[in-house]
C-alpha atoms as a PDB file:
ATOM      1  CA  UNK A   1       0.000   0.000   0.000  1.00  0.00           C
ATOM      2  CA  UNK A   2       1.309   3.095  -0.737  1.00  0.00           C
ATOM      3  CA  UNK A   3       0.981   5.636   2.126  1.00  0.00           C
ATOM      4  CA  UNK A   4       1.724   9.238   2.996  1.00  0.00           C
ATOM      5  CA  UNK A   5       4.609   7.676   5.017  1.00  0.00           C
ATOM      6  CA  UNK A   6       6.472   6.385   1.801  1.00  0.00           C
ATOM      7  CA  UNK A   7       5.999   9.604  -0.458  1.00  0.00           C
ATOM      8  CA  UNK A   8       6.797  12.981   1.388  1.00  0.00           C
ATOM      9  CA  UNK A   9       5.720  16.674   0.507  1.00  0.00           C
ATOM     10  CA  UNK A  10       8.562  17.261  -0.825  1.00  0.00           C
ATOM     11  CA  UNK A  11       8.559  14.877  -3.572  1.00  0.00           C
ATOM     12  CA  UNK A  12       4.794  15.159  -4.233  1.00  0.00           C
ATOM     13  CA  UNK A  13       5.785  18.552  -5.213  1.00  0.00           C
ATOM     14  CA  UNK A  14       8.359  17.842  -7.208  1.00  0.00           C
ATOM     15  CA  UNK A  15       6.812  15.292  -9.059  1.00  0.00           C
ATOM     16  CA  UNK A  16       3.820  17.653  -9.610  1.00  0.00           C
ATOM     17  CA  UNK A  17       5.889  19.813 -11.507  1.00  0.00           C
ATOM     18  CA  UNK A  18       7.426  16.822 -13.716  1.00  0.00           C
ATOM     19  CA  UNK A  19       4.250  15.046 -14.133  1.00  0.00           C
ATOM     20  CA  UNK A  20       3.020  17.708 -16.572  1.00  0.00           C
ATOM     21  CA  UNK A  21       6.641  17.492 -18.490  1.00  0.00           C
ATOM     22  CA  UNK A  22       6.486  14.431 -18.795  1.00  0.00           C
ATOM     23  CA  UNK A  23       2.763  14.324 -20.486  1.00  0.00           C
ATOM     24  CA  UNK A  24       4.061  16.863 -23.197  1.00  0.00           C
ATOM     25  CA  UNK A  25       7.373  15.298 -23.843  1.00  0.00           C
ATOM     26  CA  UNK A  26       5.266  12.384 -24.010  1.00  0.00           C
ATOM     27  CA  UNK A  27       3.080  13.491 -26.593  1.00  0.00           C
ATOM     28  CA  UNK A  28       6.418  14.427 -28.855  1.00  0.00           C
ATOM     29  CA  UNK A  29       8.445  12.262 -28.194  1.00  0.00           C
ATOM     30  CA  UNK A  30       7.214   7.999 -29.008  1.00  0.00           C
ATOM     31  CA  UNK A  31      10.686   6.682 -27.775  1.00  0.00           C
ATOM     32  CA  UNK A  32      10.681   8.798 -24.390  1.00  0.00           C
ATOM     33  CA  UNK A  33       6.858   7.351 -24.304  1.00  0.00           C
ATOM     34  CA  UNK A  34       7.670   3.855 -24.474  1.00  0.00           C
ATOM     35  CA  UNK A  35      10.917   4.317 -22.207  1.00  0.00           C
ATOM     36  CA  UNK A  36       8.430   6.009 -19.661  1.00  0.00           C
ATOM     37  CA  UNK A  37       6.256   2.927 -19.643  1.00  0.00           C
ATOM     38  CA  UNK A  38       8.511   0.164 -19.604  1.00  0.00           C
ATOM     39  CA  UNK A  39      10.588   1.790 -16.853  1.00  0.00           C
ATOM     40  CA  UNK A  40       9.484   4.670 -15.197  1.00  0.00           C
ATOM     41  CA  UNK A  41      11.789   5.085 -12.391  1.00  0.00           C
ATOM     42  CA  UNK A  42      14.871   4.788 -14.520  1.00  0.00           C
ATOM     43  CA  UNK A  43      12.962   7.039 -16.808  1.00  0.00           C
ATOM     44  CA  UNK A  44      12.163   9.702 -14.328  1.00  0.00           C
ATOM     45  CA  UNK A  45      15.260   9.817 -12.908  1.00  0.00           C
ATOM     46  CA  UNK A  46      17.687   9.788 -15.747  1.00  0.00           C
ATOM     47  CA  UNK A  47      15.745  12.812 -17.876  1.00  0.00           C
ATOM     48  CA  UNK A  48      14.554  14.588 -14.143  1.00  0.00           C
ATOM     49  CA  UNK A  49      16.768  13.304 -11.846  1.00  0.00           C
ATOM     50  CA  UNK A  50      13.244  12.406  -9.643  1.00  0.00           C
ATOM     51  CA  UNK A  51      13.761   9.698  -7.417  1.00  0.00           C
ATOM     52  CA  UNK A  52      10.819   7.830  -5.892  1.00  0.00           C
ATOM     53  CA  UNK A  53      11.454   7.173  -2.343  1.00  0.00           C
ATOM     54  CA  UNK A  54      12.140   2.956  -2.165  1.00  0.00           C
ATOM     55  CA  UNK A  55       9.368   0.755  -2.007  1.00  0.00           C
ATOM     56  CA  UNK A  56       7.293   2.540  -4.415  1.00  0.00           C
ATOM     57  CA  UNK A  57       5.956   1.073  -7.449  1.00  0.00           C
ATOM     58  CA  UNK A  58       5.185   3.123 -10.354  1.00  0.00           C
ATOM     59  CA  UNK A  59       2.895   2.305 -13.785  1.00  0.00           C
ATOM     60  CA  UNK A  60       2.653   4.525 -16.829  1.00  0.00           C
ATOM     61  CA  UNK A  61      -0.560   3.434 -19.097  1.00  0.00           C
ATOM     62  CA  UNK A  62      -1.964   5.863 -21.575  1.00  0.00           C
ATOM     63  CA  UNK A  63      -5.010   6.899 -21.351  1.00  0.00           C
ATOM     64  CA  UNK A  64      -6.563   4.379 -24.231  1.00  0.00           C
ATOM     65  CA  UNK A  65      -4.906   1.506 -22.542  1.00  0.00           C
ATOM     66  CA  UNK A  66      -7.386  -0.947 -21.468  1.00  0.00           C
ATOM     67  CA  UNK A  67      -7.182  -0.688 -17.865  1.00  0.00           C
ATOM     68  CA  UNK A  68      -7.416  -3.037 -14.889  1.00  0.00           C
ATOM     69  CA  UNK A  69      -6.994  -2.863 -11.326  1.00  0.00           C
ATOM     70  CA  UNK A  70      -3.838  -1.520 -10.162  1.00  0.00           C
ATOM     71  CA  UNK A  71      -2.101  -3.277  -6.865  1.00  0.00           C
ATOM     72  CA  UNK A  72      -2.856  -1.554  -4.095  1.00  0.00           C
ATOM     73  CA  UNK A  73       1.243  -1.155  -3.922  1.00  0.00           C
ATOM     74  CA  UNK A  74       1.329   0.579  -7.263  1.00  0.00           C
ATOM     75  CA  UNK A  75       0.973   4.395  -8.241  1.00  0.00           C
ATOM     76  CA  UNK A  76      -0.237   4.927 -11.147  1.00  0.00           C
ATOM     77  CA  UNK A  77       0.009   7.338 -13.840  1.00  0.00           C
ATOM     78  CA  UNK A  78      -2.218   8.080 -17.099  1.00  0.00           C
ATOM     79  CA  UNK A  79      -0.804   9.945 -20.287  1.00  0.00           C
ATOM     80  CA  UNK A  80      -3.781  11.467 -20.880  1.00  0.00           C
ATOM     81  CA  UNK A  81      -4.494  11.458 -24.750  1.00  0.00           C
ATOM     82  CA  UNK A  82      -2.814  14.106 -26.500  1.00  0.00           C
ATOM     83  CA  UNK A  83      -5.161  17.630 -26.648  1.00  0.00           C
ATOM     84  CA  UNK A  84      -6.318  19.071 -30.032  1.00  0.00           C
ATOM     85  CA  UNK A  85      -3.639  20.841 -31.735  1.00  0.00           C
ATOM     86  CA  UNK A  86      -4.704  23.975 -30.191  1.00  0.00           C
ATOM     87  CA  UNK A  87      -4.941  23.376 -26.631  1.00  0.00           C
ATOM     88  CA  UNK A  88      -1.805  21.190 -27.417  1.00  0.00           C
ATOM     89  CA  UNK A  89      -0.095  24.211 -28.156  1.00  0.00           C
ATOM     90  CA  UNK A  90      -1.251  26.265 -24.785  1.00  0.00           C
ATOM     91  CA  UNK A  91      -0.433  23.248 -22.765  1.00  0.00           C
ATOM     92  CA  UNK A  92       3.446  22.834 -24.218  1.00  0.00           C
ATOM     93  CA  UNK A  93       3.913  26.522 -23.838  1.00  0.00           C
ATOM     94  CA  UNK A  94       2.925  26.083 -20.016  1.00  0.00           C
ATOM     95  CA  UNK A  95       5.415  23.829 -19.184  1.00  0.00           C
ATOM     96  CA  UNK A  96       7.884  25.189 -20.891  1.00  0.00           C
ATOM     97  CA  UNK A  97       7.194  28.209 -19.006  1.00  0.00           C
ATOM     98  CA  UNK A  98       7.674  25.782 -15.580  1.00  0.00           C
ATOM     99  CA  UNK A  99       4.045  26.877 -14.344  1.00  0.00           C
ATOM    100  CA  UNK A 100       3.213  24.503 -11.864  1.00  0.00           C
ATOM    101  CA  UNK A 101      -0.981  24.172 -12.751  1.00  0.00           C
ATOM    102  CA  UNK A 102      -0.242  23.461 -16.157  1.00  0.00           C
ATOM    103  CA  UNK A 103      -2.685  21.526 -18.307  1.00  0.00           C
ATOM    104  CA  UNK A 104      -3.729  19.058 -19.305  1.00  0.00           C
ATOM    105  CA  UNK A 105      -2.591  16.385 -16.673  1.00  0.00           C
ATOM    106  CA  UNK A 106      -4.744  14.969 -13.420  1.00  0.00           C
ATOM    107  CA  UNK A 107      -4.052  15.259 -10.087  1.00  0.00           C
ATOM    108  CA  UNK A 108      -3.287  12.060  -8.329  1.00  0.00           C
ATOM    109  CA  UNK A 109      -3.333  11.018  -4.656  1.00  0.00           C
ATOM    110  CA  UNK A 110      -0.300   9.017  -3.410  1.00  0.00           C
ATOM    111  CA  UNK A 111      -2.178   7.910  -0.641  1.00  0.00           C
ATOM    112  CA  UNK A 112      -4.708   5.562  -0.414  1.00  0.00           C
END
């Protein structure tokens, strides 16, 4: 089970400020995409230098992936499908600009 006790402030923050980076490099980028999925620790922390705290698993699906349970154990995290070109646009220029509430991505708990 992932808790509050495994994942601190800290890192929630700094994760909420990758997340969204992620999502649009995502959307560019098919190799990063696929490298995100298969491993997304070594992903995360060789192009952000983000570190999950140990114990915590992490899943990447995209947001047309069938989807099934996840273990209670597991965070996981949905690349949203890619915005119209428009509001793809808007969203790309937000993170690039490092705002923080940048769309399009979805908050996620790490507790349950």
């Amino acid at each position: 089970m992932i808790t509050s006790h495994n994942i601190t402030a800290n890192s929630t923050q700094q994760f909420g400020k990758i997340w969204p980076q992620c999502v649009a490099r995502a959307w560019q980028d098919v190799e990063f995409r696929e490298s995100l999925k298969r491993d997304p620790v070594g992903t995360l922390r060789e192009a952000y230098q983000f570190a999950f705290p140990q114990g915590v698993k992490v899943e990447i699906v995209e947001g047309s992936d069938e989807l099934h349970a996840a273990p209670a154990d597991t965070l996981r995290m949905i690349i949203p499908p890619p915005p119209s070109m428009d509001a793809q646009q808007v969203a790309l220029t937000d993170v690039e600009k490092g705002m923080v509430n940048a769309r399009p991505f979805s908050h996620h708990s790490f507790t349950t």
